[in-house]
C-alpha atoms as a PDB file:
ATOM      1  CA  UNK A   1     -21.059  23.001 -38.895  1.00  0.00           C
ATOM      2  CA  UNK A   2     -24.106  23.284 -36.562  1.00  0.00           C
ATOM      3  CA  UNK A   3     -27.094  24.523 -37.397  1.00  0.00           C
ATOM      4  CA  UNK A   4     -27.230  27.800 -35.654  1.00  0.00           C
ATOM      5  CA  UNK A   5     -23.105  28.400 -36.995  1.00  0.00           C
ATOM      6  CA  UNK A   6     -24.539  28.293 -40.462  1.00  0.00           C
ATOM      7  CA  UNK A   7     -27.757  30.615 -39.331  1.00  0.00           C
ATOM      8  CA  UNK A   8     -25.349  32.825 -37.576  1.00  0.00           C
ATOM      9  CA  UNK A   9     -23.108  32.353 -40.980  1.00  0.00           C
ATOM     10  CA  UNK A  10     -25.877  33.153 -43.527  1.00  0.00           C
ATOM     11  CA  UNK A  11     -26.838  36.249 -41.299  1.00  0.00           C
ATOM     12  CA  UNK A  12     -23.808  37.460 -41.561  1.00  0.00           C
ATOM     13  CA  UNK A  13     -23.035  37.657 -45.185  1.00  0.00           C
ATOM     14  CA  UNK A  14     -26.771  39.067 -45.577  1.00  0.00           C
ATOM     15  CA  UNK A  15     -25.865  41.892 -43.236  1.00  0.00           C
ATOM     16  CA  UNK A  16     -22.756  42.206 -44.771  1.00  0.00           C
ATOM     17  CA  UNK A  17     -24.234  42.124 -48.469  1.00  0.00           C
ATOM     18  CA  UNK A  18     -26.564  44.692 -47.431  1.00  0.00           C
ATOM     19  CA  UNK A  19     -24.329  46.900 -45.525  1.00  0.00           C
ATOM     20  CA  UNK A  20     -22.006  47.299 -48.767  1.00  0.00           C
ATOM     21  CA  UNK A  21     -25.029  47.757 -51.303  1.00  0.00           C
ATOM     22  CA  UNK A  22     -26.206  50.902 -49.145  1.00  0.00           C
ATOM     23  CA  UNK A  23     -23.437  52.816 -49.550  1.00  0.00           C
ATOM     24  CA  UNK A  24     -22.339  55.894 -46.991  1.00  0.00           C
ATOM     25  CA  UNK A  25     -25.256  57.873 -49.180  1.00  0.00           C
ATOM     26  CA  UNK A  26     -27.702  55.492 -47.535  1.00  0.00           C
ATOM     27  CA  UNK A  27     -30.407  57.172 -45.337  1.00  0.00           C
ATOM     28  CA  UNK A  28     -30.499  55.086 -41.930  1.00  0.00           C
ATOM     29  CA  UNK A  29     -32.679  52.320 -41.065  1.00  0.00           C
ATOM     30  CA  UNK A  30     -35.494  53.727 -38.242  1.00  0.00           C
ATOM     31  CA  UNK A  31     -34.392  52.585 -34.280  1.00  0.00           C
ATOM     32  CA  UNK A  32     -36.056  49.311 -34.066  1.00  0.00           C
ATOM     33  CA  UNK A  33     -34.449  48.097 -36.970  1.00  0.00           C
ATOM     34  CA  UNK A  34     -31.054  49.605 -35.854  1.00  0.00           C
ATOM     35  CA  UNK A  35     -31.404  47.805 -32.264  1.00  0.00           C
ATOM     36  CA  UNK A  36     -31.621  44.184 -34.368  1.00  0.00           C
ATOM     37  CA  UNK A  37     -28.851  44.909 -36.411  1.00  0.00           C
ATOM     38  CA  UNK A  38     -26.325  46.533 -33.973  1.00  0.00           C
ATOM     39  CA  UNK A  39     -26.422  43.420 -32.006  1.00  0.00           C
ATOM     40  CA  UNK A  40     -24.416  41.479 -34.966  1.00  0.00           C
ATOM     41  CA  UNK A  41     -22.076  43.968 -35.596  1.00  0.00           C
ATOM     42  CA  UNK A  42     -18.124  43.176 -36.212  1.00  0.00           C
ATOM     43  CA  UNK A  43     -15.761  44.089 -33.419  1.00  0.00           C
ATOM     44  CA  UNK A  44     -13.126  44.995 -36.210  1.00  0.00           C
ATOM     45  CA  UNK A  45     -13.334  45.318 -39.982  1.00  0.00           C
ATOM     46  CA  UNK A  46     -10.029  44.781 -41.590  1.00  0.00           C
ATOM     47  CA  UNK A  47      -9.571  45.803 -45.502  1.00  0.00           C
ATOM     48  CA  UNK A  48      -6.253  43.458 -48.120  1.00  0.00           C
ATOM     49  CA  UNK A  49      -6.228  41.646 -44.817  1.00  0.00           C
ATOM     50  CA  UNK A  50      -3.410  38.830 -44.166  1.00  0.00           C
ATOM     51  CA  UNK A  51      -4.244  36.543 -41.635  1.00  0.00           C
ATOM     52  CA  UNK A  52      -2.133  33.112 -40.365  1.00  0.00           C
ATOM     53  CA  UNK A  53      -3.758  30.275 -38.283  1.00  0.00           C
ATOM     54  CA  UNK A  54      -1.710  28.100 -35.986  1.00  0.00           C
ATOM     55  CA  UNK A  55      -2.325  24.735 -34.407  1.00  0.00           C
ATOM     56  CA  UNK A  56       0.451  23.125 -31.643  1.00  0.00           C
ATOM     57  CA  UNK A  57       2.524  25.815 -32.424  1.00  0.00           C
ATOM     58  CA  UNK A  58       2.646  25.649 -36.638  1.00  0.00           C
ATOM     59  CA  UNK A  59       1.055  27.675 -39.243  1.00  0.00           C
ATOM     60  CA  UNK A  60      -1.917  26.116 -40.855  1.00  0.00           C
ATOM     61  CA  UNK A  61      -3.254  28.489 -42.896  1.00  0.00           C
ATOM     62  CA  UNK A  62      -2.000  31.711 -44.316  1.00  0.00           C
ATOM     63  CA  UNK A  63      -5.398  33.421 -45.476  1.00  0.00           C
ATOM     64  CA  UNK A  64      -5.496  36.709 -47.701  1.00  0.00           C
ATOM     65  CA  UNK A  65      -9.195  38.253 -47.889  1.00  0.00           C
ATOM     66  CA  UNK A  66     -10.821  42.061 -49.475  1.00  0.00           C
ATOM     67  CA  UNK A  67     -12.501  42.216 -46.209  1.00  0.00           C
ATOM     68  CA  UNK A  68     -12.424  40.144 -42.963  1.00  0.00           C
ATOM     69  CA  UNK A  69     -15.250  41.320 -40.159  1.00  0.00           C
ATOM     70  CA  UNK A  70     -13.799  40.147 -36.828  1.00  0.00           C
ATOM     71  CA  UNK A  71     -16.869  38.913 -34.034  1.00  0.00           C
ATOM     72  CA  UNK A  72     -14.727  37.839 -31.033  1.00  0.00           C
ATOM     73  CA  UNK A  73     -17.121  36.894 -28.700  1.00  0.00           C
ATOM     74  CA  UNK A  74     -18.291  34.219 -31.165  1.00  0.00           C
ATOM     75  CA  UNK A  75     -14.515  33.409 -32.287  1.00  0.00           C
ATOM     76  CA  UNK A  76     -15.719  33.824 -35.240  1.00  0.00           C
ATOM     77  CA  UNK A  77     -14.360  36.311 -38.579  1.00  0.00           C
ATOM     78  CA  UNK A  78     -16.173  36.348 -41.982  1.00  0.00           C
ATOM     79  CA  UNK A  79     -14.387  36.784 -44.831  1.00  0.00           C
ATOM     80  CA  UNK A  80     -15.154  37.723 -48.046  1.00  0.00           C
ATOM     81  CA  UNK A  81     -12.980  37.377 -51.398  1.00  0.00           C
ATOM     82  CA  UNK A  82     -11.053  34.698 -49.414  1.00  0.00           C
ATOM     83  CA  UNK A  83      -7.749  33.093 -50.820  1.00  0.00           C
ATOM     84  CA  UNK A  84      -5.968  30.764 -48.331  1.00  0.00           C
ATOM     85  CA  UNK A  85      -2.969  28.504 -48.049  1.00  0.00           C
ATOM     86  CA  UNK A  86      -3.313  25.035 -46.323  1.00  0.00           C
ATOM     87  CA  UNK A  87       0.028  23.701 -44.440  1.00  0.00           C
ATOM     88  CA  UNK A  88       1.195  21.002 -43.088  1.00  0.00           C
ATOM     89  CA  UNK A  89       3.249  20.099 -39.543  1.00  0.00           C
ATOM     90  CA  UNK A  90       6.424  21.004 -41.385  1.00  0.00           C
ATOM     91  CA  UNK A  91       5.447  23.895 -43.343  1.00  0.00           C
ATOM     92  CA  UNK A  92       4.604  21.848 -46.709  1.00  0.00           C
ATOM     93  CA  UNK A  93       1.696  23.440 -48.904  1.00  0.00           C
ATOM     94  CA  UNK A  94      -1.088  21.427 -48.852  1.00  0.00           C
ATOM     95  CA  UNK A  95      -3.488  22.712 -50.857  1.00  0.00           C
ATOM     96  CA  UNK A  96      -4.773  26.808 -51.703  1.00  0.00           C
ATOM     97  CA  UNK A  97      -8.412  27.560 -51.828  1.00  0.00           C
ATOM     98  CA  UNK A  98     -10.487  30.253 -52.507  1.00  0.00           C
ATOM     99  CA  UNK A  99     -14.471  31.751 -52.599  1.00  0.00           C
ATOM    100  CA  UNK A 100     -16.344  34.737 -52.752  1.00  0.00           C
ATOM    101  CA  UNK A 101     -17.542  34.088 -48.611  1.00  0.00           C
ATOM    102  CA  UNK A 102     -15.450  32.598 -45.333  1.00  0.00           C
ATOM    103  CA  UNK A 103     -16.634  31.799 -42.143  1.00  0.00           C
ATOM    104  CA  UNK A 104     -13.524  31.018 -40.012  1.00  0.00           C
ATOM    105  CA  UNK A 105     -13.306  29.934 -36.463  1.00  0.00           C
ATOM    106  CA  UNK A 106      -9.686  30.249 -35.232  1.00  0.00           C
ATOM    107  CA  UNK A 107      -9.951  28.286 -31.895  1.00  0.00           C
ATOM    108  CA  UNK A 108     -11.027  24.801 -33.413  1.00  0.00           C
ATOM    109  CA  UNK A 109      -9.300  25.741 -36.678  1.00  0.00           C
ATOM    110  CA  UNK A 110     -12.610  25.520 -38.848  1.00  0.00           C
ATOM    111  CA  UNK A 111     -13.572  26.822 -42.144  1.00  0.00           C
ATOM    112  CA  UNK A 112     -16.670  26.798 -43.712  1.00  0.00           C
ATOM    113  CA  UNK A 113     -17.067  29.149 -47.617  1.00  0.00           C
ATOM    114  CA  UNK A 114     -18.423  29.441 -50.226  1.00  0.00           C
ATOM    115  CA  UNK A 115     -19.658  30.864 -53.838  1.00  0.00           C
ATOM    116  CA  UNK A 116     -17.640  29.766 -56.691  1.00  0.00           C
ATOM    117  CA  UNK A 117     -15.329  27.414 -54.279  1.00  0.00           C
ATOM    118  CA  UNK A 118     -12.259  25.847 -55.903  1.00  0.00           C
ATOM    119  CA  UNK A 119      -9.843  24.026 -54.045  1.00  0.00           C
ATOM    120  CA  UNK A 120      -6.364  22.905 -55.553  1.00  0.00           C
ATOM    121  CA  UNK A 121      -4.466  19.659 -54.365  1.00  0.00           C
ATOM    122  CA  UNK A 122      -0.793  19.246 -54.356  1.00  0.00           C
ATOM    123  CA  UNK A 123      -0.613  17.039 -57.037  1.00  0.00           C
ATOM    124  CA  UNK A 124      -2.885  19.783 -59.515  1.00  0.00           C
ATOM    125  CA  UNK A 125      -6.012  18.091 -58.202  1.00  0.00           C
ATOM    126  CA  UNK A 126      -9.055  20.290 -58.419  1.00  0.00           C
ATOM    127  CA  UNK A 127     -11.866  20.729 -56.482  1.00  0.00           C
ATOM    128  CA  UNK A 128     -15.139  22.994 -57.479  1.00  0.00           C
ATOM    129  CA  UNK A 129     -17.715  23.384 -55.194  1.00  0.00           C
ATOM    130  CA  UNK A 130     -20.025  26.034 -53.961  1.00  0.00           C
ATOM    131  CA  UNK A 131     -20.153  25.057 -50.281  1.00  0.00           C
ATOM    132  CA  UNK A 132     -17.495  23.492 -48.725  1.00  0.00           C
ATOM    133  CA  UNK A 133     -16.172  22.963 -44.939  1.00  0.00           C
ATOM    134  CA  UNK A 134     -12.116  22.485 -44.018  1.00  0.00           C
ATOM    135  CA  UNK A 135     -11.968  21.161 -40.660  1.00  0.00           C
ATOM    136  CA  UNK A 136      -8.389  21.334 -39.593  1.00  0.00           C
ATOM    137  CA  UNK A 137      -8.723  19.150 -35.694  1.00  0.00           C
ATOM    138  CA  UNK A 138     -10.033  16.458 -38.499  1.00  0.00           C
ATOM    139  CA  UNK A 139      -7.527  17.190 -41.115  1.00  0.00           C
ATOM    140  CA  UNK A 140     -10.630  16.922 -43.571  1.00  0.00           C
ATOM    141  CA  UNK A 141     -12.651  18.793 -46.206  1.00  0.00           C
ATOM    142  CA  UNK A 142     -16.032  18.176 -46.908  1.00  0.00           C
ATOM    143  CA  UNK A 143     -18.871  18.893 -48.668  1.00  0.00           C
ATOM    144  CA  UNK A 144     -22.831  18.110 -49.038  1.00  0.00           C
ATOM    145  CA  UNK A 145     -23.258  19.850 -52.322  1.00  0.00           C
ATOM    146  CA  UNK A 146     -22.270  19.168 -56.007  1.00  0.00           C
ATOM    147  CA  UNK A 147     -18.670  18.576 -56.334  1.00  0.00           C
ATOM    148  CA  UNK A 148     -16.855  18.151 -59.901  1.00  0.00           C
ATOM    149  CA  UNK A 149     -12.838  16.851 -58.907  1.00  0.00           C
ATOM    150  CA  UNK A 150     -10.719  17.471 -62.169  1.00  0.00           C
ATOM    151  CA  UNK A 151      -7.058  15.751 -61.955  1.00  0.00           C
ATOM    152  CA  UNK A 152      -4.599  16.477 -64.321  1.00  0.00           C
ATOM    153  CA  UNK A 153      -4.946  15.048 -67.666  1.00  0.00           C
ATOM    154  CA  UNK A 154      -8.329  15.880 -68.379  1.00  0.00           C
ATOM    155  CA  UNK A 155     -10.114  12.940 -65.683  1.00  0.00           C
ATOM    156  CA  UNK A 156     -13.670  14.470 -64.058  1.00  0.00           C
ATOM    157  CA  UNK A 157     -15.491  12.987 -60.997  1.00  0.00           C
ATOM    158  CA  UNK A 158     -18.805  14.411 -60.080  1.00  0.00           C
ATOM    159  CA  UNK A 159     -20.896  14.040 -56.801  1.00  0.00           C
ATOM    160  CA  UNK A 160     -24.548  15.641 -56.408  1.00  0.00           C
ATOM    161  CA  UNK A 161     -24.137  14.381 -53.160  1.00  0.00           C
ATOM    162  CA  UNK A 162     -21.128  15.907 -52.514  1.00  0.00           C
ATOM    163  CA  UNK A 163     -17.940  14.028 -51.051  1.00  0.00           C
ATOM    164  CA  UNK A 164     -15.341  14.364 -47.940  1.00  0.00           C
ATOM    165  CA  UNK A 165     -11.377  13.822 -48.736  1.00  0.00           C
ATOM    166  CA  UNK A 166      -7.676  14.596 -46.806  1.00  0.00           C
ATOM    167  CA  UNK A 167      -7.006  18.488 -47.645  1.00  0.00           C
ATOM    168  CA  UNK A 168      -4.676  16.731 -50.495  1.00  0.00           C
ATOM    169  CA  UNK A 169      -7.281  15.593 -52.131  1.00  0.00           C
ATOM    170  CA  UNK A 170      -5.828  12.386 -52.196  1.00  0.00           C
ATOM    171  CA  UNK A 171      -8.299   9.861 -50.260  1.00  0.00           C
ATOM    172  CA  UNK A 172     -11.691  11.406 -52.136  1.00  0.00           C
ATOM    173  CA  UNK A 173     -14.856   9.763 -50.890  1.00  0.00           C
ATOM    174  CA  UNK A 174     -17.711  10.558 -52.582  1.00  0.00           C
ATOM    175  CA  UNK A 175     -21.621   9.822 -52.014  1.00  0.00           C
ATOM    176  CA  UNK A 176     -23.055   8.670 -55.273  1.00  0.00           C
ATOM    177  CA  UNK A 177     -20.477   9.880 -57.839  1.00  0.00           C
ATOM    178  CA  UNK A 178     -20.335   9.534 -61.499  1.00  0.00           C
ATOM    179  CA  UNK A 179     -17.640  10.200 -63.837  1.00  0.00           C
ATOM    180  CA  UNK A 180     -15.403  10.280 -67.126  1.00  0.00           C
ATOM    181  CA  UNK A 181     -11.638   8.706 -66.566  1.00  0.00           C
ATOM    182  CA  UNK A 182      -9.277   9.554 -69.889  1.00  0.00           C
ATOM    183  CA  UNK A 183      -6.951   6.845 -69.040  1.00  0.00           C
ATOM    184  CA  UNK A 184      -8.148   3.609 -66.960  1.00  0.00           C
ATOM    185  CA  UNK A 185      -5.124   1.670 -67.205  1.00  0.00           C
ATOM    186  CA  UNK A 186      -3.126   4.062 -64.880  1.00  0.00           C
ATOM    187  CA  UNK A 187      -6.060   4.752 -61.953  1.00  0.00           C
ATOM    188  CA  UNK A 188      -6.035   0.449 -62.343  1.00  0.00           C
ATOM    189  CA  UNK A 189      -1.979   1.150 -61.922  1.00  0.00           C
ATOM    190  CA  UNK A 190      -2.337   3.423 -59.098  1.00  0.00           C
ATOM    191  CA  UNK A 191      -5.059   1.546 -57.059  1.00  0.00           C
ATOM    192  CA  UNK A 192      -2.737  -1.963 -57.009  1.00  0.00           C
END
């Protein structure tokens, strides 16, 4: 994500955080301040809303959200209370995330959320997170900040550094990681 996507990102949920804790009771901010905040304003605010992304032709993504704020001339929709399914070419679930914030770009088929992200594998893998970035031209996820990857039976990586996988979360590669594995004779089994 480039730096001024995550400024414009971060300016959004503010605005949005502070548009929802003033309530319709609110008295209005005076003109000047108005004139700043107008210009960042969502073409479209859409309430339970139910949203499917497409690349070539298949869905990628079926994405349920509390709230998504539409800003089309920056093809770009924030979402917040964000649950979304990940799908492959022929219509195989991937992977279902979800997190408090979304920033979603629908023409390069880019994600970027987070608070309390968890991400969930085919296979029961786990991701937790609280930044994390699905690009879907790269078929990748990945993250810069602390990661903690449960798989089923109890085994836990962690990454300060983060980490960058497949949306699977089968090919994990993680900066620096550290760990506890609850049976090393079958990741030795698996990695032969």
């Amino acid at each position: 994500m480039k730096f001024s996507d995550k400024i414009i990102f971060f300016s959004m949920i503010l605005y949005s955080c502070l548009m929802m804790a003033c309530g319709e009771e609110s008295i209005r901010p005076p003109h000047s301040a108005i004139t700043l905040t107008d210009s960042i304003q969502p073409d479209q605010v859409t309430t339970n809303a139910h949203i499917y992304l497409y690349k070539k032709g298949y869905k990628t993504t079926d994405l349920l959200a509390d709230e998504i704020q539409q800003f089309t001339q920056r093809d770009s929709m924030i979402a917040i209370n964000l649950h979304a399914d990940f799908y492959d070419s022929l219509g195989q679930r991937l992977s279902t995330l979800t997190s408090k914030w979304g920033y979603i770009r629908q023409d390069d088929n880019f994600m970027a959320v987070n608070g309390e992200v968890v991400l969930i594998g085919e296979d029961s893998v786990t991701l937790l997170t609280e930044y994390l970035e699905w690009d879907g031209q790269k078929d990748s996820v990945v993250t810069d900040s602390f990661v903690t990857i449960i798989r089923p039976g109890g085994d836990t990586l962690t990454s300060r550094e983060g980490m960058q996988s497949d949306p699977q979360l089968k090919n994990i590669s993680f900066k620096k990681a550290s760990g506890r594995l609850t049976d090393v004779e079958k990741v030795k089994d698996e990695n032969r």
